[in-house]
Protein backbone atom coordinates (compact mmCIF):
# COMPACT_ATOMS: atom_id res chain seq x y z
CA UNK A 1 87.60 111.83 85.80
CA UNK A 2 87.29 111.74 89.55
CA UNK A 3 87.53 107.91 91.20
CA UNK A 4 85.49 106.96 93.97
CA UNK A 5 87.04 105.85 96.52
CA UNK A 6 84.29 104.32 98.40
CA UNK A 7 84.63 100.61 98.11
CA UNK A 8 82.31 98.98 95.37
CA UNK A 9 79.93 96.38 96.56
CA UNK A 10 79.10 93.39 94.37
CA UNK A 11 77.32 90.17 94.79
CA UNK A 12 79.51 87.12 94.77
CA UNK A 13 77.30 85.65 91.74
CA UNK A 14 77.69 88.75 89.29
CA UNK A 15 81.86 89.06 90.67
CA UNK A 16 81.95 85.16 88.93
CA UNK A 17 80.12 86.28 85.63
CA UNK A 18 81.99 89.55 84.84
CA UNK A 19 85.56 87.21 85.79
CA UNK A 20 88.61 87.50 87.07
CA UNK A 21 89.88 89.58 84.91
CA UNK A 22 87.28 92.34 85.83
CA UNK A 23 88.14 92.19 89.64
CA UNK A 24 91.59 92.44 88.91
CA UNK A 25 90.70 95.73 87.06
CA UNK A 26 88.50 97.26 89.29
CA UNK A 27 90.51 96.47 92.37
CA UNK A 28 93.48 98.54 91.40
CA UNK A 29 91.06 101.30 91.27
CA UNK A 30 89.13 100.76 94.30
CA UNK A 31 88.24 98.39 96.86
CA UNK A 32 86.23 95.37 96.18
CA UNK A 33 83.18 94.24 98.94
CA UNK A 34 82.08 90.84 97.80
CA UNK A 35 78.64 90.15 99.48
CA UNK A 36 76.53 86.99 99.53
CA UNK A 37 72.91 87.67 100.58
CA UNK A 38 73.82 91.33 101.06
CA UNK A 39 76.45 91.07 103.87
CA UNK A 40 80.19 91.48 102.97
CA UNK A 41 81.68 87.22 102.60
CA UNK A 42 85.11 88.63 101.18
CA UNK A 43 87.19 91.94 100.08
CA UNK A 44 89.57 92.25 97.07
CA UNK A 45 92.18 94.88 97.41
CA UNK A 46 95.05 96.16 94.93
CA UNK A 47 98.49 95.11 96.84
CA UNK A 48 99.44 98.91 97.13
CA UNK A 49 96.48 99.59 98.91
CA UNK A 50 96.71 96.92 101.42
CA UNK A 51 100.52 97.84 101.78
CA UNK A 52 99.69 101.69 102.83
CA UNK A 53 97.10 100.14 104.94
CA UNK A 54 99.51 98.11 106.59
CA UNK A 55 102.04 101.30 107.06
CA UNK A 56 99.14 103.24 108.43
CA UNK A 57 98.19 100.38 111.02
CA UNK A 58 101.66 99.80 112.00
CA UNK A 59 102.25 103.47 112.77
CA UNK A 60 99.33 103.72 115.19
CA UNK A 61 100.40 100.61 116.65
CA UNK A 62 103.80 102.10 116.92
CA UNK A 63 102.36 105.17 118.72
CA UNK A 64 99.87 103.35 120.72
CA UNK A 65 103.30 101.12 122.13
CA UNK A 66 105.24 104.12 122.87
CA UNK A 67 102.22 106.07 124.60
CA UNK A 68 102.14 102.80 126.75
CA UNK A 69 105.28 102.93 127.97
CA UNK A 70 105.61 106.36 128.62
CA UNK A 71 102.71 105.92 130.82
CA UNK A 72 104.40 103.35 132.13
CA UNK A 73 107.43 104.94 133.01
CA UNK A 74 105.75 107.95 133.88
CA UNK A 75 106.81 110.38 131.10
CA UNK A 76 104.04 110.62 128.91
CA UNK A 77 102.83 114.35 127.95
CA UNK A 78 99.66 114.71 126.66
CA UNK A 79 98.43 114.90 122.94
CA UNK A 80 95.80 116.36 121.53
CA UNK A 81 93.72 114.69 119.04
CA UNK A 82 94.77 116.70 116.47
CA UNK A 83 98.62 116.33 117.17
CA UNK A 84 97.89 112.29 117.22
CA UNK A 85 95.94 112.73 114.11
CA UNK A 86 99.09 114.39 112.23
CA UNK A 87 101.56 112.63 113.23
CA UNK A 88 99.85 109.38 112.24
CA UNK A 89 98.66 111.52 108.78
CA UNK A 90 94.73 110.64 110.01
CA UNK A 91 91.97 113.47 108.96
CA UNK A 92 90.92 114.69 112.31
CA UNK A 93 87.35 115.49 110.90
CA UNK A 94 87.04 112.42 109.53
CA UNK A 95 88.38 110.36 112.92
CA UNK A 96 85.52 112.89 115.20
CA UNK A 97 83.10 111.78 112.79
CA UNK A 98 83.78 108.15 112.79
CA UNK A 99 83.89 108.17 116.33
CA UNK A 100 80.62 109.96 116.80
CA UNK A 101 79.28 107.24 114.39
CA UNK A 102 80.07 104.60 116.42
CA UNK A 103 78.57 105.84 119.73
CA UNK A 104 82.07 107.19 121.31
């Protein structure tokens, strides 16, 4: 059995009738999307998840610090998408598709 890893979305008023209990076992699965009216009020995430996600974002913040100051000191080299994408463990397919999504 294959899980999705797309995040589930579920209205705020069925969330409170299937309980607690249900969100906490769905969310160590996969990511949560609570939505009121149909736009996202809220997210529920397992702890682990939100913990790699922190990693991840700290990484690229790490390597977005350090690419600033070698600028600034004038001894940067360049990187290619793909070198930026491994060393941060990113999907370079996935990061030139986001990017085309959102107009860039």
């Amino acid at each position: 059995m294959t899980v999705d890893s797309r995040p589930l979305r579920v209205p705020i008023q069925e969330a409170s009738k299937r309980g607690v209990s249900w969100l906490n076992e769905t969310a160590s699965e996969r990511r949560i999307l609570l939505t009121r009216f149909g736009r996202v009020n809220a997210v529920i995430d397992s702890a682990e998840r939100l913990d790699e996600t922190a990693a991840k974002v700290e990484a690229a913040r790490r390597e977005v610090v350090e690419q600033f100051a070698d600028l600034a000191l004038d001894r940067s080299s360049k990187w290619s998408l793909e070198d930026v994408c491994t060393k941060l463990g990113l999907d370079v397919d996935r990061v030139r598709d986001r990017a085309s999504a959102l107009g860039r």
